[in-house]
N, C-alpha and C. Protein backbone atom coordinates (compact mmCIF):
# COMPACT_ATOMS: atom_id res chain seq x y z
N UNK A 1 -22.65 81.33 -120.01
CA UNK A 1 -22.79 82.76 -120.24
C UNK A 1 -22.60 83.49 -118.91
N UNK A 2 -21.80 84.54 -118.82
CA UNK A 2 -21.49 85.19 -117.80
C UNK A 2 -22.54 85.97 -117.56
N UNK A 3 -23.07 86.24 -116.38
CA UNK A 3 -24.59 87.21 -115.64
C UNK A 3 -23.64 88.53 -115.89
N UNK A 4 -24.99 89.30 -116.56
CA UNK A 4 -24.54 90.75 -117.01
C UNK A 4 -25.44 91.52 -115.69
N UNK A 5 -24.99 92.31 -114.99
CA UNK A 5 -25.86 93.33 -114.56
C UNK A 5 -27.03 94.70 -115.56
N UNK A 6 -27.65 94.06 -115.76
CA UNK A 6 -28.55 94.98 -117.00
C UNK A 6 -29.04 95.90 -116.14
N UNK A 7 -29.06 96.15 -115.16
CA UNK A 7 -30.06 97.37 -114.38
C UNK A 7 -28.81 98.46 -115.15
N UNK A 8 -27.98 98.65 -115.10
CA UNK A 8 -26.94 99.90 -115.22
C UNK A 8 -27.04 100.17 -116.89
N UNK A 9 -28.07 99.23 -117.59
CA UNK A 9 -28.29 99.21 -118.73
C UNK A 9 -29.43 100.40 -119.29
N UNK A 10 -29.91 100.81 -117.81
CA UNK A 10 -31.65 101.49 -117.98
C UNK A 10 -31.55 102.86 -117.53
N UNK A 11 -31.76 103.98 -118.54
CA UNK A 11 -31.42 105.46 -117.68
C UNK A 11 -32.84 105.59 -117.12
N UNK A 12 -33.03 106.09 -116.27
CA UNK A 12 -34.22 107.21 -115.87
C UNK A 12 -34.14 108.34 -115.79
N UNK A 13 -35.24 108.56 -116.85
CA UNK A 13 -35.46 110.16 -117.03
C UNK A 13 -36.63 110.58 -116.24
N UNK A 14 -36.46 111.52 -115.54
CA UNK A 14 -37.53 112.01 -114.73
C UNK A 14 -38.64 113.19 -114.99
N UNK A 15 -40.07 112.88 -114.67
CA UNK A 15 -40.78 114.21 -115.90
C UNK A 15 -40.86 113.80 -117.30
N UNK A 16 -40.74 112.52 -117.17
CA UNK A 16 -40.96 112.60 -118.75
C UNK A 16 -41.61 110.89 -118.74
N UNK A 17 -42.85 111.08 -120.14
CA UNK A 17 -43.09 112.49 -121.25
C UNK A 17 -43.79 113.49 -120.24
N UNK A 18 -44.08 113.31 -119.26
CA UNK A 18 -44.75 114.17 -118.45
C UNK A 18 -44.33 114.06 -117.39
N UNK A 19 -44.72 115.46 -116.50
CA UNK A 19 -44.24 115.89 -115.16
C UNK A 19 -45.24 114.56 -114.01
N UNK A 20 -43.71 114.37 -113.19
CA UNK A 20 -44.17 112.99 -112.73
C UNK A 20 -43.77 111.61 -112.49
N UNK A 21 -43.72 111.78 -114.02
CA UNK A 21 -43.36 109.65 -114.65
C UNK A 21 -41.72 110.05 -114.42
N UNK A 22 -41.53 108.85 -113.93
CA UNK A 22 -40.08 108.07 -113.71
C UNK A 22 -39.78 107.11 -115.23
N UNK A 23 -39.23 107.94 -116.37
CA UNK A 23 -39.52 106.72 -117.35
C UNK A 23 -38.11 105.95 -117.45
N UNK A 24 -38.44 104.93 -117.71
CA UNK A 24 -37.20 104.24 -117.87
C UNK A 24 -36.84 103.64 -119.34
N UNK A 25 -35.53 104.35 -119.33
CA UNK A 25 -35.12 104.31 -120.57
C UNK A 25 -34.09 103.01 -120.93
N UNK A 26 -34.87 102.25 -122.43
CA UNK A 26 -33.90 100.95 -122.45
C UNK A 26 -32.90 101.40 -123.63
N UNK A 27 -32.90 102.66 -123.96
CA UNK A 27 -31.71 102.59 -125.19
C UNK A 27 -30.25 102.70 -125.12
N UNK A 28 -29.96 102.61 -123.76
CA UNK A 28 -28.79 102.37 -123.72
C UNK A 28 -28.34 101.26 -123.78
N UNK A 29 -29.34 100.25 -123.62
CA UNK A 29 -29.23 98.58 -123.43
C UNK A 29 -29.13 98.21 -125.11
N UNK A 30 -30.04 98.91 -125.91
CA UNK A 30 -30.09 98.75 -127.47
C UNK A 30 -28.61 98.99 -127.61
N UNK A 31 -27.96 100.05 -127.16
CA UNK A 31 -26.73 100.85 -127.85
C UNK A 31 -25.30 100.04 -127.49
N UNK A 32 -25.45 99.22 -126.77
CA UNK A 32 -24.49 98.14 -126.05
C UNK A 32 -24.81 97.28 -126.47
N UNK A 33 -24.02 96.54 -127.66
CA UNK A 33 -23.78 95.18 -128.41
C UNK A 33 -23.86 94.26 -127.35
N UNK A 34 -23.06 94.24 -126.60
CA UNK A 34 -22.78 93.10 -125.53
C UNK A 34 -23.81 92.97 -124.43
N UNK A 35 -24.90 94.16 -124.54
CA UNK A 35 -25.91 93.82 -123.58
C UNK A 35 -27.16 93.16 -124.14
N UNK A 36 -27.26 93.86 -125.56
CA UNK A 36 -28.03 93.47 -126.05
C UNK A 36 -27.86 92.00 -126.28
N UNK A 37 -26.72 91.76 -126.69
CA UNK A 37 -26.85 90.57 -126.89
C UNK A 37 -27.16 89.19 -125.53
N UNK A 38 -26.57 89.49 -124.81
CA UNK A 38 -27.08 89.29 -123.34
C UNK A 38 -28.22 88.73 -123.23
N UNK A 39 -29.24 90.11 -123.31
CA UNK A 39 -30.56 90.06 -123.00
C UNK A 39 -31.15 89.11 -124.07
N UNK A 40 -30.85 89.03 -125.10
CA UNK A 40 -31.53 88.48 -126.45
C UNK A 40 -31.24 86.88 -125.96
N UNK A 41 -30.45 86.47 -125.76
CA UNK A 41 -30.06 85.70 -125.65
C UNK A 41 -30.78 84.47 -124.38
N UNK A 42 -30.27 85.56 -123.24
CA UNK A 42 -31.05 84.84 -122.02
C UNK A 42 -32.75 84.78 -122.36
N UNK A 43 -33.32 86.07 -122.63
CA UNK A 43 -34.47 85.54 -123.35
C UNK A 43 -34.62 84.31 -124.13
N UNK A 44 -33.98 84.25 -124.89
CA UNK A 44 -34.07 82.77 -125.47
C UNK A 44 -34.07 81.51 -124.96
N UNK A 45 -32.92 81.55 -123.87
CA UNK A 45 -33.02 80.36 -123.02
C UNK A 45 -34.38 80.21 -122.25
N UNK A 46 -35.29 81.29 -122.24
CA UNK A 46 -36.39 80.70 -121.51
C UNK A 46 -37.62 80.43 -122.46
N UNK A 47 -37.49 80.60 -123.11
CA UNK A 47 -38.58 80.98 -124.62
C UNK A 47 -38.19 79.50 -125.06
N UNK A 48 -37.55 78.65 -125.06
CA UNK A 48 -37.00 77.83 -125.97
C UNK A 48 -38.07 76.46 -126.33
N UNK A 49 -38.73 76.52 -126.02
CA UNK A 49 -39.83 75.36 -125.37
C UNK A 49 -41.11 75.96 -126.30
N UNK A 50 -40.87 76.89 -126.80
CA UNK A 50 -42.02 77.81 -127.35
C UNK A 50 -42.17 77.18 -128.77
N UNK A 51 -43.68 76.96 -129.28
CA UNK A 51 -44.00 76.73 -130.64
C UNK A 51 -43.93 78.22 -131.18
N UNK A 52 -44.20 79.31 -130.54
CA UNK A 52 -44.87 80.54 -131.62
C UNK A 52 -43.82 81.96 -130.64
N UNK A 53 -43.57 82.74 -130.66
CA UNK A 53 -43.02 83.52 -129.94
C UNK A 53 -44.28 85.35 -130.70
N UNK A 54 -44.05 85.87 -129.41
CA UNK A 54 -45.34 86.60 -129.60
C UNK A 54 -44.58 88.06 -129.29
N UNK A 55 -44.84 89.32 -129.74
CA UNK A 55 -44.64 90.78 -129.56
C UNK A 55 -45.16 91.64 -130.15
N UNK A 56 -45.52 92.81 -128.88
CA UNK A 56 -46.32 93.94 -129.20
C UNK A 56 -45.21 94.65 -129.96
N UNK A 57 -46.03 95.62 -130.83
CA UNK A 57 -45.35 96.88 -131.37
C UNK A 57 -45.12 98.13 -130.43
N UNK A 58 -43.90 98.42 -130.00
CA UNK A 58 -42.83 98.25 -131.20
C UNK A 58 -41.28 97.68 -129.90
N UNK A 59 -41.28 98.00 -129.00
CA UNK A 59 -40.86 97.13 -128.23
C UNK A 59 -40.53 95.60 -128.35
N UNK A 60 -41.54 95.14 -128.28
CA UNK A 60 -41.62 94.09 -128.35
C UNK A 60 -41.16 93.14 -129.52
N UNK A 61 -41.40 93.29 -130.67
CA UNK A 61 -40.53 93.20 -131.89
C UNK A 61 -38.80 93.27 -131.81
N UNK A 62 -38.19 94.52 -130.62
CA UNK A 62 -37.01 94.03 -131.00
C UNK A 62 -36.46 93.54 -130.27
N UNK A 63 -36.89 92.69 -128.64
CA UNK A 63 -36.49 91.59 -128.53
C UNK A 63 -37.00 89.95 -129.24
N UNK A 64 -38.38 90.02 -129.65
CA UNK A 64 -38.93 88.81 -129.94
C UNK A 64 -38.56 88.13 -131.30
N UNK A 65 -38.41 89.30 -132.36
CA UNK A 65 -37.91 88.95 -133.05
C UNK A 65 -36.72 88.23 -133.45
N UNK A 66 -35.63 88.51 -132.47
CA UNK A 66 -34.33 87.85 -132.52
C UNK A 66 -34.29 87.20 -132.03
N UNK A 67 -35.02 86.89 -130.90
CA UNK A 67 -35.03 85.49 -130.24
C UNK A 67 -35.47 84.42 -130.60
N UNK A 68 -37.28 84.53 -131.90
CA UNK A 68 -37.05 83.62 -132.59
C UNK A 68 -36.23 83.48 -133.69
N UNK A 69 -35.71 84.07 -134.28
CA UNK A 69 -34.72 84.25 -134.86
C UNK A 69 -33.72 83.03 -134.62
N UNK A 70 -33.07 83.31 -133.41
CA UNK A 70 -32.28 82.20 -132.38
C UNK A 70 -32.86 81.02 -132.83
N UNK A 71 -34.15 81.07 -132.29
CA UNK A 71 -34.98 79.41 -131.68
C UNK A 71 -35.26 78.83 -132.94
N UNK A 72 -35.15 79.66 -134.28
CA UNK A 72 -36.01 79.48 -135.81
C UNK A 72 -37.36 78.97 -135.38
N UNK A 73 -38.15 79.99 -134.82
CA UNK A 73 -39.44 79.43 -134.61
C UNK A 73 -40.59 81.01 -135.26
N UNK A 74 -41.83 80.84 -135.28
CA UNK A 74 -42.61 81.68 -135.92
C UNK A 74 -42.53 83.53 -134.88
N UNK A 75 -42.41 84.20 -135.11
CA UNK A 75 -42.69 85.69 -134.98
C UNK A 75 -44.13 85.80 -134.75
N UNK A 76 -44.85 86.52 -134.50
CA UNK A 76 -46.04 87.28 -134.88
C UNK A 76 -46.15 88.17 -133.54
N UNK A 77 -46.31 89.36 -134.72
CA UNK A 77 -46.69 90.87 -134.32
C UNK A 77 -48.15 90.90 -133.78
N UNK A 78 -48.33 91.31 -132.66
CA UNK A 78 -49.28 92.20 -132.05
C UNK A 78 -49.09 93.72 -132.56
N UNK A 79 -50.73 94.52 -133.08
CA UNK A 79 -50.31 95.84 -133.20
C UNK A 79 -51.61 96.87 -133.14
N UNK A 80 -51.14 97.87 -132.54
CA UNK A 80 -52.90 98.62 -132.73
C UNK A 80 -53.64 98.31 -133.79
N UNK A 81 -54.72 98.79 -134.11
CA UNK A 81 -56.10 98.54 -134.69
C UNK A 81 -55.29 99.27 -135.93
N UNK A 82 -55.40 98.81 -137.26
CA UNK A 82 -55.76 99.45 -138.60
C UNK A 82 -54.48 99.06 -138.98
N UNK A 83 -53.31 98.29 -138.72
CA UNK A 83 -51.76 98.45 -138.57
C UNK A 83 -51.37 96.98 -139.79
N UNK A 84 -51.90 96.46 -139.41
CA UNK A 84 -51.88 95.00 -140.29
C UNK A 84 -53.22 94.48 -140.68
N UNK A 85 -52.85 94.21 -142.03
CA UNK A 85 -53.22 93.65 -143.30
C UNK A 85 -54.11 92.60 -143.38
N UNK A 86 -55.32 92.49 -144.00
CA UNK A 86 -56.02 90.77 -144.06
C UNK A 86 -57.04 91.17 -142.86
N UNK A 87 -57.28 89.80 -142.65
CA UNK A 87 -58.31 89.27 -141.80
C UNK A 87 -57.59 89.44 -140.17
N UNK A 88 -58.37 90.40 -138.99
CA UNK A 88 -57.46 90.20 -138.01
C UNK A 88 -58.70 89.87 -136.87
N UNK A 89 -57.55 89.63 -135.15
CA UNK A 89 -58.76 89.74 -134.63
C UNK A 89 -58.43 90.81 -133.50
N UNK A 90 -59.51 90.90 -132.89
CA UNK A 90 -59.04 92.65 -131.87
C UNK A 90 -59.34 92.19 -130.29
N UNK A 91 -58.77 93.10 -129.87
CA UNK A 91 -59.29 93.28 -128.24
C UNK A 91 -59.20 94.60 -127.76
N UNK A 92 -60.49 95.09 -127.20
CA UNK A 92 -60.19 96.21 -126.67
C UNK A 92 -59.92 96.25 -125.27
N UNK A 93 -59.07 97.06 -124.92
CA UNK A 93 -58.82 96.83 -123.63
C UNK A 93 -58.37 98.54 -122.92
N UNK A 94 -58.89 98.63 -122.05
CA UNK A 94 -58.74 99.91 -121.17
C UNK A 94 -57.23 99.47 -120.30
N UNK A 95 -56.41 100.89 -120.04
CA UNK A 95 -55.09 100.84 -119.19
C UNK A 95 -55.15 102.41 -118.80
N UNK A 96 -54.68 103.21 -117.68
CA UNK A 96 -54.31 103.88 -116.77
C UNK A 96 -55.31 104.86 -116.96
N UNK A 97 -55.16 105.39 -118.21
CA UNK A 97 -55.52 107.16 -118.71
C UNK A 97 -56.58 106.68 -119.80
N UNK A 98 -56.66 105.86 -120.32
CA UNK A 98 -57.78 105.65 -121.86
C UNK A 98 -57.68 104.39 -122.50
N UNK A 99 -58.08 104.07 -123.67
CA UNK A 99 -58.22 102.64 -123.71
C UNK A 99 -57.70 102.83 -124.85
N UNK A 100 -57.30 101.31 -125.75
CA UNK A 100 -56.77 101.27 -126.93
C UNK A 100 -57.24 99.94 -127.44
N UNK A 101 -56.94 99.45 -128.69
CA UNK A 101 -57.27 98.30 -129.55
C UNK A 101 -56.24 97.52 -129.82
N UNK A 102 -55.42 96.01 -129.77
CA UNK A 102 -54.64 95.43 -130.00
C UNK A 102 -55.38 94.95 -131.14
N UNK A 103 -54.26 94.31 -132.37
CA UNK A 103 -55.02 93.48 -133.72
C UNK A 103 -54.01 92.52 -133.27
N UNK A 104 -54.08 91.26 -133.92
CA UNK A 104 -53.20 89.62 -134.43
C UNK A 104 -53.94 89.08 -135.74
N UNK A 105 -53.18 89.20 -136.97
CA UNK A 105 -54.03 88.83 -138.11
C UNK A 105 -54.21 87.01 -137.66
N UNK A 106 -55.50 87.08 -138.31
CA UNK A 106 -55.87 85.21 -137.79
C UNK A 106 -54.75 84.47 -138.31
N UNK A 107 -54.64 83.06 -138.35
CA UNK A 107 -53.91 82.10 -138.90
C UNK A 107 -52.61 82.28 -139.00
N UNK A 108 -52.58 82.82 -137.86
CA UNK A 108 -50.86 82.70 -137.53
C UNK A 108 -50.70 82.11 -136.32
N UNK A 109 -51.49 81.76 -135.27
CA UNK A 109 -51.67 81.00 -134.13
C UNK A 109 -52.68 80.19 -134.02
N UNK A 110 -52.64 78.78 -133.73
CA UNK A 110 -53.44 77.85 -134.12
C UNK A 110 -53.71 77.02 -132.37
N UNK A 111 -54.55 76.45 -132.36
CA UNK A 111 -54.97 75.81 -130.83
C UNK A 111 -53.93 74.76 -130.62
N UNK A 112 -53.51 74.89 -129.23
CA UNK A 112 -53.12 73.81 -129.27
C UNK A 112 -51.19 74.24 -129.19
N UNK A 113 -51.12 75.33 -129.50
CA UNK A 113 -49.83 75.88 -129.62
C UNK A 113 -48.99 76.40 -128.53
N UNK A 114 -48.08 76.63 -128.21
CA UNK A 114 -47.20 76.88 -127.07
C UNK A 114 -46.38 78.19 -127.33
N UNK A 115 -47.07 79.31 -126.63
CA UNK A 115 -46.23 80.68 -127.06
C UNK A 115 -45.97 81.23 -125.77
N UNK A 116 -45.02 81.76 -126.52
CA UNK A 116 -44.39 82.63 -125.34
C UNK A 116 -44.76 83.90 -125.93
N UNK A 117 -45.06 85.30 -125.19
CA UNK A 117 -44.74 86.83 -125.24
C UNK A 117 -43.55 87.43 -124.55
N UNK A 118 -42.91 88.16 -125.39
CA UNK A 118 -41.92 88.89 -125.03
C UNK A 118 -41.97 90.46 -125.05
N UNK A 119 -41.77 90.98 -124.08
CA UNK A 119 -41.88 92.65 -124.20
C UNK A 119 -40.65 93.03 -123.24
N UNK A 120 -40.67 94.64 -123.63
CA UNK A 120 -39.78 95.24 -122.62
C UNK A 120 -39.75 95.43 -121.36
N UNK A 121 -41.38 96.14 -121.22
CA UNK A 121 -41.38 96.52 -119.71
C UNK A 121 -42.77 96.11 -119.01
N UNK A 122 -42.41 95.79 -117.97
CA UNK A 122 -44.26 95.00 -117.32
C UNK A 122 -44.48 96.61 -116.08
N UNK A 123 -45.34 97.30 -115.94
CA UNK A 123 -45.90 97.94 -115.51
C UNK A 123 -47.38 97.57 -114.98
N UNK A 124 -48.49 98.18 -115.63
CA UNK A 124 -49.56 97.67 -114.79
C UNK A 124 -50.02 96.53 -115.32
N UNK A 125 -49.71 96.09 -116.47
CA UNK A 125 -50.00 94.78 -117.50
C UNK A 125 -51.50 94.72 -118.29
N UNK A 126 -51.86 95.90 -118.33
CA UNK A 126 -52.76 95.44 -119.31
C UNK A 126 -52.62 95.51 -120.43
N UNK A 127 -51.72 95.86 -121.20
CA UNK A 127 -51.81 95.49 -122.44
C UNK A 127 -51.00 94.26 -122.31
N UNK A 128 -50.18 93.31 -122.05
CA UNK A 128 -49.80 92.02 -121.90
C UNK A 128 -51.47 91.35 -121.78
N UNK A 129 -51.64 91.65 -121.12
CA UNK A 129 -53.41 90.98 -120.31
C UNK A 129 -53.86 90.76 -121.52
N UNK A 130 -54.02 91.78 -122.33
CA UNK A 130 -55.31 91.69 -123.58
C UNK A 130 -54.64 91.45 -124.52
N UNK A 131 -53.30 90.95 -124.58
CA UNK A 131 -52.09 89.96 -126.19
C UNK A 131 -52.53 88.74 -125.33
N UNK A 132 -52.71 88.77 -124.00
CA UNK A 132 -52.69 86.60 -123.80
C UNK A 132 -54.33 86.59 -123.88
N UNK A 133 -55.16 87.04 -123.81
CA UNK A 133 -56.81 86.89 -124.10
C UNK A 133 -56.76 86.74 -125.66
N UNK A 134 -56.33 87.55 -126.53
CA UNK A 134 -56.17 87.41 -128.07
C UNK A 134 -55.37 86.10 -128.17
N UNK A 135 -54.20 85.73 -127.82
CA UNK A 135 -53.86 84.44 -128.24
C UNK A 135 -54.61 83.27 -127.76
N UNK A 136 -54.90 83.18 -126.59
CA UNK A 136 -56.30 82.40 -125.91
C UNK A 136 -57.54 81.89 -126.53
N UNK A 137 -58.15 83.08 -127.55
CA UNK A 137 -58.76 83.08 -128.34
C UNK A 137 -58.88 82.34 -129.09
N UNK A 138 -57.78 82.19 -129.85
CA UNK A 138 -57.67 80.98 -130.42
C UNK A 138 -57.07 79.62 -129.85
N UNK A 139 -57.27 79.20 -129.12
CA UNK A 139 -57.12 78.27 -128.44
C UNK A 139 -55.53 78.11 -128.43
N UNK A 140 -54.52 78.44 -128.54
CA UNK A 140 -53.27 78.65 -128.36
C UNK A 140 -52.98 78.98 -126.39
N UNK A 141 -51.48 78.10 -125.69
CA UNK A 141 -51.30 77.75 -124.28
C UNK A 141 -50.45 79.34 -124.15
N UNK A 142 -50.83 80.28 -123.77
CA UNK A 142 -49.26 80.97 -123.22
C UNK A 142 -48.80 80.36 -122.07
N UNK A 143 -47.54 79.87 -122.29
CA UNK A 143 -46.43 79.40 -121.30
C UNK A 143 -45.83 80.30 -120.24
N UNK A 144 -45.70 81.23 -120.99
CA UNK A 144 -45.02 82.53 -120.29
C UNK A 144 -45.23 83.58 -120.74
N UNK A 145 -44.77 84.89 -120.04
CA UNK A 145 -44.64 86.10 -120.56
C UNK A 145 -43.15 86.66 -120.23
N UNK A 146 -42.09 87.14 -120.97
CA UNK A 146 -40.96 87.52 -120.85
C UNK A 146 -40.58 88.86 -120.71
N UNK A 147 -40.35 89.42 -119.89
CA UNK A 147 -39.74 91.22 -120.45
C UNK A 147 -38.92 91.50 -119.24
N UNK A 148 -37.31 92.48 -119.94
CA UNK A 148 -36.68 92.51 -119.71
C UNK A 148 -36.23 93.62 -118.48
N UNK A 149 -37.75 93.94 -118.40
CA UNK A 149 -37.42 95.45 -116.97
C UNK A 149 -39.01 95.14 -116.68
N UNK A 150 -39.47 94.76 -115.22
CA UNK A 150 -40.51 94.97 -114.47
C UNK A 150 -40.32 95.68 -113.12
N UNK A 151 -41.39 96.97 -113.03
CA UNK A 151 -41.75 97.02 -112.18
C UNK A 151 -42.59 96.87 -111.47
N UNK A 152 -41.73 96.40 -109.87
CA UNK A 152 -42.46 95.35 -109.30
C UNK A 152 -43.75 96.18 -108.52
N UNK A 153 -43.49 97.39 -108.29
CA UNK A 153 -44.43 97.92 -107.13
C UNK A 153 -45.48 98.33 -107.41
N UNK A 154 -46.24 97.99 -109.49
CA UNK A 154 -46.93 98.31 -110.08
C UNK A 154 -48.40 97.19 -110.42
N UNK A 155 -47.20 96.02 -109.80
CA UNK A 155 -48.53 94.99 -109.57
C UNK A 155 -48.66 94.13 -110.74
N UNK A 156 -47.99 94.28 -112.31
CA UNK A 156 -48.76 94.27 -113.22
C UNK A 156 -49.13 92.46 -113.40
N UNK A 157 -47.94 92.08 -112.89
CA UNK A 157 -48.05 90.20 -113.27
C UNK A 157 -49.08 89.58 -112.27
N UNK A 158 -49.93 90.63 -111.28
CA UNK A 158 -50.78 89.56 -110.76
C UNK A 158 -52.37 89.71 -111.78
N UNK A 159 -52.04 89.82 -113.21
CA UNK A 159 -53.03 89.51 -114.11
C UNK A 159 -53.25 88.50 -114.80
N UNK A 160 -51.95 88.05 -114.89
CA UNK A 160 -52.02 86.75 -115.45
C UNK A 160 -51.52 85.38 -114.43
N UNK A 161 -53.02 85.59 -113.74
CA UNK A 161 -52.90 83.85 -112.90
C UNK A 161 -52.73 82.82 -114.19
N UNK A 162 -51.56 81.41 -113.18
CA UNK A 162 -51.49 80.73 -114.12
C UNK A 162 -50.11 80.74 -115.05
N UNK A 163 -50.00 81.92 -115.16
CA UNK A 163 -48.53 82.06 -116.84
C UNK A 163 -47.70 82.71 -115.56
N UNK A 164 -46.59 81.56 -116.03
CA UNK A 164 -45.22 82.26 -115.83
C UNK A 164 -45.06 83.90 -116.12
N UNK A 165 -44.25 84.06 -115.48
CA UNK A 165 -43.60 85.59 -115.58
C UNK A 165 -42.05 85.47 -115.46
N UNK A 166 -41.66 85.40 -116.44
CA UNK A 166 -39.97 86.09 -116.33
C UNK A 166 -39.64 88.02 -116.36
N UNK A 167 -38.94 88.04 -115.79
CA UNK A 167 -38.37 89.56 -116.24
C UNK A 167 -36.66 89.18 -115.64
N UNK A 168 -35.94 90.16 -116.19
CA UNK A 168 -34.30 89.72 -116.63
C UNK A 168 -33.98 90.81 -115.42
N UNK A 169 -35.15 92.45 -115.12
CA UNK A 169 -34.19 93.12 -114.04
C UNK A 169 -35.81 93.51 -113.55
N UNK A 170 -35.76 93.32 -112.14
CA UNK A 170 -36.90 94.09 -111.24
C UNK A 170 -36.47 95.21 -110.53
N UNK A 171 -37.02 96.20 -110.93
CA UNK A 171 -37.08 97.33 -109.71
C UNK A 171 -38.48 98.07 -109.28
């Protein structure tokens, strides 16, 4: 597979959603077949080793999904509180400005299991932090954590001592 330059994949919009944030935008990377596919892909090559492949909403779903997809291995959604169905389990966890609730309905990750998480963007990492404490939980290994734009000057991967960290572009 030929190395794609994906940084030229990411606009930044400045001031937004608020005056300030540098946000970085991945839909141009969505809107490019050939990048996307790229990214989906090389994700996969590192995920491949994975029993369970793991993603937050809503990001996270549309790389993880296709990658197990790729690997034919299990999906499961991470998603705020009230979002999915059945029996779940939660974590609350505080990040920058206020705190929020992650769910994982039970019996979809079992001890003993080998997952990977995949997301878009690593920033300060706490919500990554509180998807690998929920899979932990149940006695399930995260191997890694995958996402395809980190920034680096935000610190966020020195939360998870221990787990790999991939990301595909650092700035």
């Amino acid at each position: 597979m030929k190395v794609m330059d994906l940084i030229k994949y990411i606009d930044h919009i400045k001031d937004f959603p608020e005056k300030g944030v540098d946000f970085k935008d991945i839909s141009p990377l969505l809107a490019n077949g050939e990048a996307l596919n790229y990214t989906v892909n090389k994700m996969a090559e590192y995920a491949k080793d994975a029993d369970v492949i793991v993603g937050p909403d809503a990001r996270g779903f549309l790389f993880g999904t296709p990658v197990a997809t790729i690997l034919k291995k299990p999906f499961v959604m991470i998603r705020k509180a009230k979002k999915l169905p059945g029996e779940v389990i939660r974590k609350e966890y505080k990040y920058e400005y206020s705190s929020n609730v992650l769910e994982m309905q039970k019996n979809r990750i079992f001890p003993g299991q080998k997952v990977v998480v995949i997301d878009d963007i690593l920033a300060t990492g706490g919500t990554t932090k509180a998807i690998i404490d929920l899979i932990q939980s149940q006695g399930a290994i995260v191997q890694r954590v995958i996402f395809l734009l980190e920034l680096t000057n935000l610190k966020g991967k020195e939360k998870y001592k221990g787990i790999e960290v991939v990301s595909l572009i650092k700035i």
